[in-house]
C-alpha atoms as a PDB file:
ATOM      1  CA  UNK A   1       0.000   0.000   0.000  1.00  0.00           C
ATOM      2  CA  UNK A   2       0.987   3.980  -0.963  1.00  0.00           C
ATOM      3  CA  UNK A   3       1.390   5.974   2.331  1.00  0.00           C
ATOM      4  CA  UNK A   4       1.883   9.802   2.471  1.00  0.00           C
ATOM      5  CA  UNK A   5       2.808  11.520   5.147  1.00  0.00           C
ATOM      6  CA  UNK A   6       3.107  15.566   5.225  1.00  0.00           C
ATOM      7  CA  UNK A   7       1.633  18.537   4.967  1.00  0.00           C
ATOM      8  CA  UNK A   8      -2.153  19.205   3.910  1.00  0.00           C
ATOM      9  CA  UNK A   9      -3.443  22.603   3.715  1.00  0.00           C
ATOM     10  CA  UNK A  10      -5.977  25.072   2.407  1.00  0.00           C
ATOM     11  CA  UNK A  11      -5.088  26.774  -0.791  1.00  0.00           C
ATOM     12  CA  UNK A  12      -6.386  30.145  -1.696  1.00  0.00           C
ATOM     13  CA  UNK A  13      -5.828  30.501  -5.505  1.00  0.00           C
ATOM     14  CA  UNK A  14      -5.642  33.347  -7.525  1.00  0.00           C
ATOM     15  CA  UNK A  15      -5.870  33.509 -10.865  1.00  0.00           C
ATOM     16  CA  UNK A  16      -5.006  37.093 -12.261  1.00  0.00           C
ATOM     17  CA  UNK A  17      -6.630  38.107 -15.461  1.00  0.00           C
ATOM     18  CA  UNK A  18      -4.831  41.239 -16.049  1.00  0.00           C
ATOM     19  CA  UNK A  19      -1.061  42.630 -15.029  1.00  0.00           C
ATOM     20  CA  UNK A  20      -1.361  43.664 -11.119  1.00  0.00           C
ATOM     21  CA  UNK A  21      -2.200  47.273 -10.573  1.00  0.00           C
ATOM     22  CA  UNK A  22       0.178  48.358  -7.615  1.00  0.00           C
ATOM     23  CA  UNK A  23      -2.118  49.635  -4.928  1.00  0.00           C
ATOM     24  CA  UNK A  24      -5.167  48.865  -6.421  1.00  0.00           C
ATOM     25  CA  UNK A  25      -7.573  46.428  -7.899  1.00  0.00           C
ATOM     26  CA  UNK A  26      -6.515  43.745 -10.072  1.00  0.00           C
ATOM     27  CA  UNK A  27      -8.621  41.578 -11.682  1.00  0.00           C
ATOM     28  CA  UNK A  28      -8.594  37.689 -10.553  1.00  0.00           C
ATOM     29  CA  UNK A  29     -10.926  35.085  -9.828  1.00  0.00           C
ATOM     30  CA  UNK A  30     -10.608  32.827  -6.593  1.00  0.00           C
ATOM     31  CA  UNK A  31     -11.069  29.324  -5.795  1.00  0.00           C
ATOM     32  CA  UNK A  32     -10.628  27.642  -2.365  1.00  0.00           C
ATOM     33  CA  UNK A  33      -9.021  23.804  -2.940  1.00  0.00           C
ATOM     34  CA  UNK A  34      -7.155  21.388  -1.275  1.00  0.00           C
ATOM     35  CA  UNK A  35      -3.761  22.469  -1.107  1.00  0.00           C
ATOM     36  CA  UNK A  36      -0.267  20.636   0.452  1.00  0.00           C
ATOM     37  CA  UNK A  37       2.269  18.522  -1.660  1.00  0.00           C
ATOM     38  CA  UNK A  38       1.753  15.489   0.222  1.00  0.00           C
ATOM     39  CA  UNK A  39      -1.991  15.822   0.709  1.00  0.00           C
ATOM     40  CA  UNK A  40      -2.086  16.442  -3.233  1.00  0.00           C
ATOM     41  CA  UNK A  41      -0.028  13.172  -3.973  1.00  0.00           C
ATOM     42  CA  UNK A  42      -1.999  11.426  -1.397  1.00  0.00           C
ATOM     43  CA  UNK A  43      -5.395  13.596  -3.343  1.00  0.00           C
ATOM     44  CA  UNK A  44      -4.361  12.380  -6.988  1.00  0.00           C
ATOM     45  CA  UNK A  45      -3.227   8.473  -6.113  1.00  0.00           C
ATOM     46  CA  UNK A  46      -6.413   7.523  -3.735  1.00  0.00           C
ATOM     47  CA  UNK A  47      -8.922   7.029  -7.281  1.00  0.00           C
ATOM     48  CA  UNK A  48      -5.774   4.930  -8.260  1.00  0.00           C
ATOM     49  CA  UNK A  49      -4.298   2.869  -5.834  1.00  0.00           C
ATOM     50  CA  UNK A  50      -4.826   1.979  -2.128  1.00  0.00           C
ATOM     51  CA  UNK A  51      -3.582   5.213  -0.376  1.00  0.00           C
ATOM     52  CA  UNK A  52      -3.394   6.044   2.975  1.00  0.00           C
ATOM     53  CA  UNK A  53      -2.486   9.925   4.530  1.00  0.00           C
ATOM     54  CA  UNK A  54      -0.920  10.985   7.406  1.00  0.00           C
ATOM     55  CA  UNK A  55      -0.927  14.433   7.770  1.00  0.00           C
ATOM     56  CA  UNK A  56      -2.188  17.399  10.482  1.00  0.00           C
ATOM     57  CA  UNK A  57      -4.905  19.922  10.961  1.00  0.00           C
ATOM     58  CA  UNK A  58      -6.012  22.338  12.943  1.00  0.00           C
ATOM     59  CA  UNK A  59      -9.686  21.608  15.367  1.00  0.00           C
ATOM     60  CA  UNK A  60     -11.487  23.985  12.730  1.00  0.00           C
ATOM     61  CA  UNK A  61     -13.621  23.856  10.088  1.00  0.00           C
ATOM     62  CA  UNK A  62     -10.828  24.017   7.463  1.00  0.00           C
ATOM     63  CA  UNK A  63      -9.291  20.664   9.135  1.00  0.00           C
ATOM     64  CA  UNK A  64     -12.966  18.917   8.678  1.00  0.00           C
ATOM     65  CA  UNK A  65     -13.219  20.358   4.736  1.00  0.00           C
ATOM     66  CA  UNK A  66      -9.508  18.883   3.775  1.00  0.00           C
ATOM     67  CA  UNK A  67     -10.137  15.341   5.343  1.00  0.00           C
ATOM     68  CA  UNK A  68     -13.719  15.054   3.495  1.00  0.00           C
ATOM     69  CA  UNK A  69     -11.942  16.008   0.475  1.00  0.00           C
ATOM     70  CA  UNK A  70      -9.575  13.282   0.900  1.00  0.00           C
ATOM     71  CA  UNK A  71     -11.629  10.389   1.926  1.00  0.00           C
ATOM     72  CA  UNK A  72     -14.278  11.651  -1.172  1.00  0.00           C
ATOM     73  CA  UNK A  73     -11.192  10.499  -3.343  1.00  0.00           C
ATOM     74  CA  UNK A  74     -10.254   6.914  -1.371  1.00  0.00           C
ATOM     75  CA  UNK A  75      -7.860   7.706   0.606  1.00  0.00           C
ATOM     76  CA  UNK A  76      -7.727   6.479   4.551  1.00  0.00           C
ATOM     77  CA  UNK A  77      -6.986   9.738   6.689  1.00  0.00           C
ATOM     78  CA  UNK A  78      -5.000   9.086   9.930  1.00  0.00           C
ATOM     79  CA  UNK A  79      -5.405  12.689  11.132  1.00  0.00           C
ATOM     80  CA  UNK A  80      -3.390  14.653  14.180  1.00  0.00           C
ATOM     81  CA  UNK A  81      -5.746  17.533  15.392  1.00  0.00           C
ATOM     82  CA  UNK A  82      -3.662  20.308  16.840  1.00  0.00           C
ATOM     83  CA  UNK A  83      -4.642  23.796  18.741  1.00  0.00           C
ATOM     84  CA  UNK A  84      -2.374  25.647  15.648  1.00  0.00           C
ATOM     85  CA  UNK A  85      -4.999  26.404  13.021  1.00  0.00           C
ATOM     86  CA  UNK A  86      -5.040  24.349   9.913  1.00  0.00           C
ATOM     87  CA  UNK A  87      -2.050  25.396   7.035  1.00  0.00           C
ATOM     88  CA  UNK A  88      -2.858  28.169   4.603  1.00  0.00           C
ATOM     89  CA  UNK A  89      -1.012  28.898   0.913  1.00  0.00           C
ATOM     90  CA  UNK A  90      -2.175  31.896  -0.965  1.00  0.00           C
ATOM     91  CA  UNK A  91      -1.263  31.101  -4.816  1.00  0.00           C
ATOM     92  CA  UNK A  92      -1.035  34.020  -6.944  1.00  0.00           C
ATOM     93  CA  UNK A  93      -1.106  32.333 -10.625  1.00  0.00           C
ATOM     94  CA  UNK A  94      -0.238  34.477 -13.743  1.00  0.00           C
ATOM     95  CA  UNK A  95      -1.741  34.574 -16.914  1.00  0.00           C
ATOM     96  CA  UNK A  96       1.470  31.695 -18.344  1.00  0.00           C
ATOM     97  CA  UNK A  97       0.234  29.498 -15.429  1.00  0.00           C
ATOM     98  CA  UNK A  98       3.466  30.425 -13.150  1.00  0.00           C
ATOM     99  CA  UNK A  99       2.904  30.038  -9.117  1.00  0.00           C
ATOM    100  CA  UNK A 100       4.216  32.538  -6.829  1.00  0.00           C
ATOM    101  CA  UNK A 101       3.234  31.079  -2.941  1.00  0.00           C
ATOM    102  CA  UNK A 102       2.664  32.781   0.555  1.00  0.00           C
ATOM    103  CA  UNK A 103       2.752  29.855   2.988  1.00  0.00           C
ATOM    104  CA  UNK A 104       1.481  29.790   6.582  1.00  0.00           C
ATOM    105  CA  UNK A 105       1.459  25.945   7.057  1.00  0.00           C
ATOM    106  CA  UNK A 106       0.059  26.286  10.541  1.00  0.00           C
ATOM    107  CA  UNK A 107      -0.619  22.574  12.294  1.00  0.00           C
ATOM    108  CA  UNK A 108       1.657  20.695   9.414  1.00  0.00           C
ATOM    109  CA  UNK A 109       4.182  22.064  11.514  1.00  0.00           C
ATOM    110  CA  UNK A 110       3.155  20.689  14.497  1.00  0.00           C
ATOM    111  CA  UNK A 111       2.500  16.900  13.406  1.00  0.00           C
ATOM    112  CA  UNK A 112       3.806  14.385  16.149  1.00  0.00           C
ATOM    113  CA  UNK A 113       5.558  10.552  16.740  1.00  0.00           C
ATOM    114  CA  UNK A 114       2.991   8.712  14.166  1.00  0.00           C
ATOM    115  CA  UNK A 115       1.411   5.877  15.610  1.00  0.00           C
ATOM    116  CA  UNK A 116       3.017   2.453  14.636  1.00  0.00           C
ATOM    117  CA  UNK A 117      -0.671   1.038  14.075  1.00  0.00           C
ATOM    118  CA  UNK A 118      -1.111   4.378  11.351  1.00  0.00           C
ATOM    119  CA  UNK A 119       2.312   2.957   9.262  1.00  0.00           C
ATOM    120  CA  UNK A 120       0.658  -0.690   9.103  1.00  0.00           C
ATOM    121  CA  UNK A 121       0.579  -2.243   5.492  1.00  0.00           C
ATOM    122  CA  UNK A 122       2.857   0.943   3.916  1.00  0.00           C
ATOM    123  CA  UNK A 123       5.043  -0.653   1.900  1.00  0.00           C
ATOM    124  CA  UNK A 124       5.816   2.812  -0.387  1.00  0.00           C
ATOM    125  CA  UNK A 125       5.875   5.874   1.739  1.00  0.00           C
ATOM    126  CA  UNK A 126       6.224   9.405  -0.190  1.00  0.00           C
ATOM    127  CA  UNK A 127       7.326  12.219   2.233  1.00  0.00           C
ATOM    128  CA  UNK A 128       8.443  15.760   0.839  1.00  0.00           C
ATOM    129  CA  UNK A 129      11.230  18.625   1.892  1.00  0.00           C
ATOM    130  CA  UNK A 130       7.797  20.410   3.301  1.00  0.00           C
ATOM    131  CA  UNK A 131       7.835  18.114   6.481  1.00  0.00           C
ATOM    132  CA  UNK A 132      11.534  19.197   6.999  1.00  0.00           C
ATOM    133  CA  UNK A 133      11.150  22.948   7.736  1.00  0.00           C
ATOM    134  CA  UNK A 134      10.550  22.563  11.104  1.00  0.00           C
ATOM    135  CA  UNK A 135       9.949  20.801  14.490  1.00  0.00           C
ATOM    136  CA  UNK A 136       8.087  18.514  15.567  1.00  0.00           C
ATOM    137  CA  UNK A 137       7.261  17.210  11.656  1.00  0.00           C
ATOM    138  CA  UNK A 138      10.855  16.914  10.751  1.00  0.00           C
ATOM    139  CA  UNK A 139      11.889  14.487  13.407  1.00  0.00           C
ATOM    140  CA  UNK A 140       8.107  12.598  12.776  1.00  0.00           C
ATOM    141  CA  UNK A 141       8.962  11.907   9.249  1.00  0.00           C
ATOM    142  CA  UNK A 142      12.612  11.015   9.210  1.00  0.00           C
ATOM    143  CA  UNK A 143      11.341   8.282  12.217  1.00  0.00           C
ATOM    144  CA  UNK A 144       8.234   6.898   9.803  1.00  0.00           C
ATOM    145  CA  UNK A 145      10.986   6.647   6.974  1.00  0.00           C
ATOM    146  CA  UNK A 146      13.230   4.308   9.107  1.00  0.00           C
ATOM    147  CA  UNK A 147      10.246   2.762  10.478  1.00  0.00           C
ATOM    148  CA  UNK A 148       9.288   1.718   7.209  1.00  0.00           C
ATOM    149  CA  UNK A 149      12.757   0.784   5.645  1.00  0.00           C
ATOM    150  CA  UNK A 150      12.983  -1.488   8.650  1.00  0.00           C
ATOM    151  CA  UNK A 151      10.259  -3.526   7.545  1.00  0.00           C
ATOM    152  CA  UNK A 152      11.416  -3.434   3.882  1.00  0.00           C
ATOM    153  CA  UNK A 153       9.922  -0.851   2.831  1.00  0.00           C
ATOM    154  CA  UNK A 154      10.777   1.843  -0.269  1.00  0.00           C
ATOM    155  CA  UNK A 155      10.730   5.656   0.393  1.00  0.00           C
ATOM    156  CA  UNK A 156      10.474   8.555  -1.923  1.00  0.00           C
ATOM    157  CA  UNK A 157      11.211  11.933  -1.516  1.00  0.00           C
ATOM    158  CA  UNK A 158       9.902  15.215  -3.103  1.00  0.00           C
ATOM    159  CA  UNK A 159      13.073  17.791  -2.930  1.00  0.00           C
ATOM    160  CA  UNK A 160      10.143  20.046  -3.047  1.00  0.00           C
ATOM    161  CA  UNK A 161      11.314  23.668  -2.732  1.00  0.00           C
ATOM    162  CA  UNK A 162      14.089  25.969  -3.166  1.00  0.00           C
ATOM    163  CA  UNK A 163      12.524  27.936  -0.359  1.00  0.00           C
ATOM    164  CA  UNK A 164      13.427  24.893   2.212  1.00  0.00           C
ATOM    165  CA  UNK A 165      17.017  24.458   0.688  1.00  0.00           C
ATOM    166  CA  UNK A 166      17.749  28.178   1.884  1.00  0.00           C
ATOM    167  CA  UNK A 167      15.845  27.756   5.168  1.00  0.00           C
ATOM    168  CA  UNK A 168      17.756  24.913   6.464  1.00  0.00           C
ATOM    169  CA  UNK A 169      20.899  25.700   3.951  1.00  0.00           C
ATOM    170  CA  UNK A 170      22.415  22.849   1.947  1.00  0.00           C
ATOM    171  CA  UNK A 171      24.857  20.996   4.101  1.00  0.00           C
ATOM    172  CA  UNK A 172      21.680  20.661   6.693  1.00  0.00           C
ATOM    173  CA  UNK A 173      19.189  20.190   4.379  1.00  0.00           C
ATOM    174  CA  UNK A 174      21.140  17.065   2.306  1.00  0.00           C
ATOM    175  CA  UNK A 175      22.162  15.465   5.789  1.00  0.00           C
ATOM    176  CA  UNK A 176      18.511  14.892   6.902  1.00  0.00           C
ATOM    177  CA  UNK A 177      17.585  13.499   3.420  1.00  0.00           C
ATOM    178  CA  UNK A 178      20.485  11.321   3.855  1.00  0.00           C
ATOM    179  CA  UNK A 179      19.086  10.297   7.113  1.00  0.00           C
ATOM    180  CA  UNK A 180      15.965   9.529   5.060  1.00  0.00           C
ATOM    181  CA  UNK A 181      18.031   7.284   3.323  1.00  0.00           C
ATOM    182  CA  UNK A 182      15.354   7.712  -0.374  1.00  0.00           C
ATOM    183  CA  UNK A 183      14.982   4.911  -2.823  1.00  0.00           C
ATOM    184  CA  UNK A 184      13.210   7.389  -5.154  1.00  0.00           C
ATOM    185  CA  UNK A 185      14.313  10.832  -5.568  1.00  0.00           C
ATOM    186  CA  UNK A 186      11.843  13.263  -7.131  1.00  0.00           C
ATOM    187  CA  UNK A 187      12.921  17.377  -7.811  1.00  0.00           C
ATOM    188  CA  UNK A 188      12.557  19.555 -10.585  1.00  0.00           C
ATOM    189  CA  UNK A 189      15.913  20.564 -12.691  1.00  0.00           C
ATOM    190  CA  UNK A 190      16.469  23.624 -10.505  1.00  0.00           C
ATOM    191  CA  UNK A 191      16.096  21.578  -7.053  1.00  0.00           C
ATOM    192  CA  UNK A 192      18.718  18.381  -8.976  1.00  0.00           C
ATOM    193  CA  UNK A 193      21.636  21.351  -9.680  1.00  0.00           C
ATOM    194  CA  UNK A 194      21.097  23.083  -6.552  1.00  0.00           C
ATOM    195  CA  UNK A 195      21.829  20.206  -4.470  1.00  0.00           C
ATOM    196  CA  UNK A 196      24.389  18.780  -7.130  1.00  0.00           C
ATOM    197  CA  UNK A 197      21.965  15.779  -7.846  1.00  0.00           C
ATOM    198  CA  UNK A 198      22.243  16.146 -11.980  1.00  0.00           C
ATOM    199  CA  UNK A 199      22.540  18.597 -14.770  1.00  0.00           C
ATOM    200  CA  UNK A 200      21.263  17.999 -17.452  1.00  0.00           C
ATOM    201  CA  UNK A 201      22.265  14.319 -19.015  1.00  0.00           C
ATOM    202  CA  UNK A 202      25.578  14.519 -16.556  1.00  0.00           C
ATOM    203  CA  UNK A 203      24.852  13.258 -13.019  1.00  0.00           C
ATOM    204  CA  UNK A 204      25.859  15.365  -9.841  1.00  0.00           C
ATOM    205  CA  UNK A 205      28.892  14.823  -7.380  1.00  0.00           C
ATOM    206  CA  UNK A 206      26.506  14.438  -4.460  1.00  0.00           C
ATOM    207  CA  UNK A 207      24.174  11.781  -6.139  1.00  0.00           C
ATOM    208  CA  UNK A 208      26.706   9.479  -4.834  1.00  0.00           C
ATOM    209  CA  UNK A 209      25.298   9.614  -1.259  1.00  0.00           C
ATOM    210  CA  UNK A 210      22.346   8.033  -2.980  1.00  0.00           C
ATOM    211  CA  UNK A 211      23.776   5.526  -4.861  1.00  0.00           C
ATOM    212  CA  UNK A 212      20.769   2.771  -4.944  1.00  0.00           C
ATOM    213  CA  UNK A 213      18.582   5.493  -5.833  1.00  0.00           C
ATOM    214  CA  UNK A 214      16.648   6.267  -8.722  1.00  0.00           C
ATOM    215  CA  UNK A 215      16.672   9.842  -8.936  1.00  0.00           C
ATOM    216  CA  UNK A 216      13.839  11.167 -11.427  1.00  0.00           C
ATOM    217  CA  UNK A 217      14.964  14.431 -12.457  1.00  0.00           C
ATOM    218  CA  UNK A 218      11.774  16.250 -14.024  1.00  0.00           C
ATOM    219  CA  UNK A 219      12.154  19.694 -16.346  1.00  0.00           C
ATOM    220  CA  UNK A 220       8.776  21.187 -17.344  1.00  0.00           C
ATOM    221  CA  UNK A 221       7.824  20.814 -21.101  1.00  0.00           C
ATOM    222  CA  UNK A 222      11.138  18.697 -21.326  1.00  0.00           C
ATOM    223  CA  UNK A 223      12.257  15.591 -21.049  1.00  0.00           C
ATOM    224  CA  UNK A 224      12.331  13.793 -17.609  1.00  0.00           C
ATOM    225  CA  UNK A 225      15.671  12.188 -17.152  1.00  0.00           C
ATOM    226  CA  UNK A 226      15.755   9.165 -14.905  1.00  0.00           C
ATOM    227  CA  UNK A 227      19.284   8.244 -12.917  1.00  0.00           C
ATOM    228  CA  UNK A 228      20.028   5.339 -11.719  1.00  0.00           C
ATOM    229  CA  UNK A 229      23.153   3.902  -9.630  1.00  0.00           C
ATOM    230  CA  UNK A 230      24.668   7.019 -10.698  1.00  0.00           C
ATOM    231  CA  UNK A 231      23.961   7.163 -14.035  1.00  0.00           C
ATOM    232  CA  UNK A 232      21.563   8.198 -16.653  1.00  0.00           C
ATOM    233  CA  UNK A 233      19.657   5.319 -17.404  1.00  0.00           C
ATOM    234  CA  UNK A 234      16.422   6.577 -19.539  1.00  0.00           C
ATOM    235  CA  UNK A 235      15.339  10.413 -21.082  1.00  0.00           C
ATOM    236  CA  UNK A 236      11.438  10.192 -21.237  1.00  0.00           C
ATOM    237  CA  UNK A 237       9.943  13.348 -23.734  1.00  0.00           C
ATOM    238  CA  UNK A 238       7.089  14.912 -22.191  1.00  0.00           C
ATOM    239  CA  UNK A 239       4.334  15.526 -24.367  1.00  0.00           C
ATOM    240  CA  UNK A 240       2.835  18.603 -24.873  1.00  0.00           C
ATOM    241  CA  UNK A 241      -0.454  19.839 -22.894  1.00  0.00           C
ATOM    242  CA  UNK A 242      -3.692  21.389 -24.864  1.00  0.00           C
ATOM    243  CA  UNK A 243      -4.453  23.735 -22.028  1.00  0.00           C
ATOM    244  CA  UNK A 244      -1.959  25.495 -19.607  1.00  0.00           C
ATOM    245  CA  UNK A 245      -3.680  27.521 -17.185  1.00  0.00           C
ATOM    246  CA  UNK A 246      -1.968  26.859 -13.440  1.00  0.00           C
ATOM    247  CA  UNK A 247       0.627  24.570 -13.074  1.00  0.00           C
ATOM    248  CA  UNK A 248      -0.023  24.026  -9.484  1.00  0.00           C
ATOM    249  CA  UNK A 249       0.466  20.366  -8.289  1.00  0.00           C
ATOM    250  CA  UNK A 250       1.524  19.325 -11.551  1.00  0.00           C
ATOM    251  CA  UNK A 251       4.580  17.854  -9.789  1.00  0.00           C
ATOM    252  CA  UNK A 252       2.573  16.416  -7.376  1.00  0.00           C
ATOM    253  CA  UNK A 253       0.507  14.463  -9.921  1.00  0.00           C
ATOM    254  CA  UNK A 254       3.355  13.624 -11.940  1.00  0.00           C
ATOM    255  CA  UNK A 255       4.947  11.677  -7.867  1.00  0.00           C
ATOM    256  CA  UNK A 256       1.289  10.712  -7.643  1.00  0.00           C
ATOM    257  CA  UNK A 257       1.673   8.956 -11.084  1.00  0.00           C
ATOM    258  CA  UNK A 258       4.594   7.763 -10.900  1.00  0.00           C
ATOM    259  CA  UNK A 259       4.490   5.590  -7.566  1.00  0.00           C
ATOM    260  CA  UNK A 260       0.903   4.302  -8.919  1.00  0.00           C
ATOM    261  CA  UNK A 261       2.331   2.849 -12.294  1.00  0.00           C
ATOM    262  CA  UNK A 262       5.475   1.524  -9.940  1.00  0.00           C
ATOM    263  CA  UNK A 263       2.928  -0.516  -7.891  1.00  0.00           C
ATOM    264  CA  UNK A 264       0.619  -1.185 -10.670  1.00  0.00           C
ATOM    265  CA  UNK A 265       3.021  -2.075 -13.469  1.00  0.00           C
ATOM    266  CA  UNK A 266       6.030  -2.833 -11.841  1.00  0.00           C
ATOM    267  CA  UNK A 267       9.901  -0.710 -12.003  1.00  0.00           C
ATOM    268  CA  UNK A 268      10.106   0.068 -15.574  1.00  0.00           C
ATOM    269  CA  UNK A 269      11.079   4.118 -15.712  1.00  0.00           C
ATOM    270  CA  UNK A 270       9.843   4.423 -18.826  1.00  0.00           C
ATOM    271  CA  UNK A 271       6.392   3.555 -18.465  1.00  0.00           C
ATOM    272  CA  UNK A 272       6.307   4.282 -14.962  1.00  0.00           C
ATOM    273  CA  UNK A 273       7.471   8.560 -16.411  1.00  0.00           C
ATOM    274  CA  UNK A 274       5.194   8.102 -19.164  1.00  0.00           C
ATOM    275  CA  UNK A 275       1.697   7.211 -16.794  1.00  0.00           C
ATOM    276  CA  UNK A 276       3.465  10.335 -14.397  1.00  0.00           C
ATOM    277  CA  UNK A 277       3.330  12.525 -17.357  1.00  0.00           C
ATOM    278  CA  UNK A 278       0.284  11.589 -18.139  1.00  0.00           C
ATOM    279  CA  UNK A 279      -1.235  12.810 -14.683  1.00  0.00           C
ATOM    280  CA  UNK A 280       0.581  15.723 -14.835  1.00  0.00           C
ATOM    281  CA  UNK A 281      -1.023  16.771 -18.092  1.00  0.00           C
ATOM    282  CA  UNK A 282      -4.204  16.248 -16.875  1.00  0.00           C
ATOM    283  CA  UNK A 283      -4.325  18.463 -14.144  1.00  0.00           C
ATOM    284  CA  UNK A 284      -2.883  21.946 -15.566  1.00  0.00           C
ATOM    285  CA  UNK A 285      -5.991  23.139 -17.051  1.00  0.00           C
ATOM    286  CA  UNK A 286      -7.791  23.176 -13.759  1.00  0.00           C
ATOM    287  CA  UNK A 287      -7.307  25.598 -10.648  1.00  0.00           C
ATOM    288  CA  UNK A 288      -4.519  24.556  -7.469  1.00  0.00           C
ATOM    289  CA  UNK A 289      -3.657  20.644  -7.630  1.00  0.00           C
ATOM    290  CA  UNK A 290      -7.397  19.541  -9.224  1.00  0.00           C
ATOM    291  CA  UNK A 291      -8.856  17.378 -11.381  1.00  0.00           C
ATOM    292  CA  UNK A 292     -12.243  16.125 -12.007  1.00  0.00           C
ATOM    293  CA  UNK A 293     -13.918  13.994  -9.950  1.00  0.00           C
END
């Protein structure tokens, strides 16, 4: 079974129709959606796959909304319910689809030891650089990722976010993922040459810390490049999407894909980038990390 663990939140998105006007009005149309890499992974592989989420909310209405939304797509919800209120992202999407984010992750912040009955039956946990940020959720994952390695278990991890490399700063930041100890490495081409992973076709010097890892390096429009032992070991085209509006989550889908074709259809890169691709595509026409129903 698929576990995620990490954060869930409340998205406020913001689609801009027109340039911003500095200290006025601008144009935009809302929409309040499930929001939270982990919770969207969790989100898009729960029609797909069993899928079980561990994540944390606030006691508010906000915390009620995200776990219906969750359990309307399949997924089990093991649930922490904290006094912080529940996470918040405001995500200010241009007219090219491009994100800019305002985070105030609230409770994920505060998630706690997970209980050894809530890790039962995960044999594929996905975690993200999210969970990392702070205390108590940093320790809580890096322990469910041992947990689960110790009964034979995979991992992936989501490098997830510039933002959390320059938090913690680099030398922190790659010695808790080595703690993690990933057999799947997911990050766009900015977060694989930032921490040294890959560039391009050439791997990185610090992919050797990893070295039964299968790093998926992913690059927009272009081709994902998938690393393995070290080396380049497939170059998957991506192709092209009829409808770019907000490319919110597509990463997300494209994990969420990914780790359902690995338990579906078994480790072939190829097919397993191809059915990630797919997902992604799907999802960039809608608003935050959505699809249909």
């Amino acid at each position: 079974m698929l576990g995620v663990i990490g954060d869930i939140v409340q998205d406020v998105v913001v689609w801009q129709e027109e340039p911003v006007r500095h200290a006025s009005d601008t144009k935009s149309t809302i929409h309040i959606t499930r929001g939270g890499s982990a919770a969207n992974v969790a989100a898009f592989a729960g029609p797909r796959t069993p899928t079980t989420f561990i994540g944390s909310v606030g006691d508010d209405l906000a915390g009620f909304a995200l776990t219906k939304d969750l359990e309307q797509r399949g997924v089990t919800v093991k649930m922490q319910v904290h006094s912080a209120p529940t996470g918040t992202i405001v995500v200010q999407i241009d007219d090219a689809g491009e994100r800019n984010m305002f985070p105030s992750r609230g409770a994920s912040g505060e998630l706690e030891t997970i209980d050894e009955q809530w890790l039962e039956g995960i044999d594929l946990l996905h975690i993200t650089a999210y969970s990392l940020e702070q205390e108590p959720t940093r320790s809580s994952v890096i322990d469910a990722a041992k947990r689960v390695h110790q009964r034979g278990g995979k991992v992936c991890f989501d490098l997830s976010s510039l933002f959390t490399m320059d938090l913690l700063g680099d030398e922190l930041y790659l010695a808790y993922v080595k703690e993690i100890d990933p057999d799947f490495l997911s990050a766009n081409s900015d977060e694989s040459e930032r921490m040294d992973l890959a560039q391009g076709d050439i791997p990185g010097g610090n992919l050797k810390n990893f070295p039964h890892a299968t790093l998926l390096s992913r690059n927009g429009a272009e081709a994902t490049r998938v690393f393995r032992e070290g080396k380049l070991c497939a170059v998957v085209p991506v192709e092209p999407a009829p409808v770019i509006r907000d490319l919110t989550g597509a990463g997300d889908a494209f994990n969420a894909g990914y780790l359902v074709s690995y338990i579906a259809d078994g480790d072939d890169p190829v097919v397993n980038v191809r059915k990630a691709h797919q997902l992604a595509r799907s999802v960039l026409a809608y608003p935050g990390a959505a699809e249909p129903l």
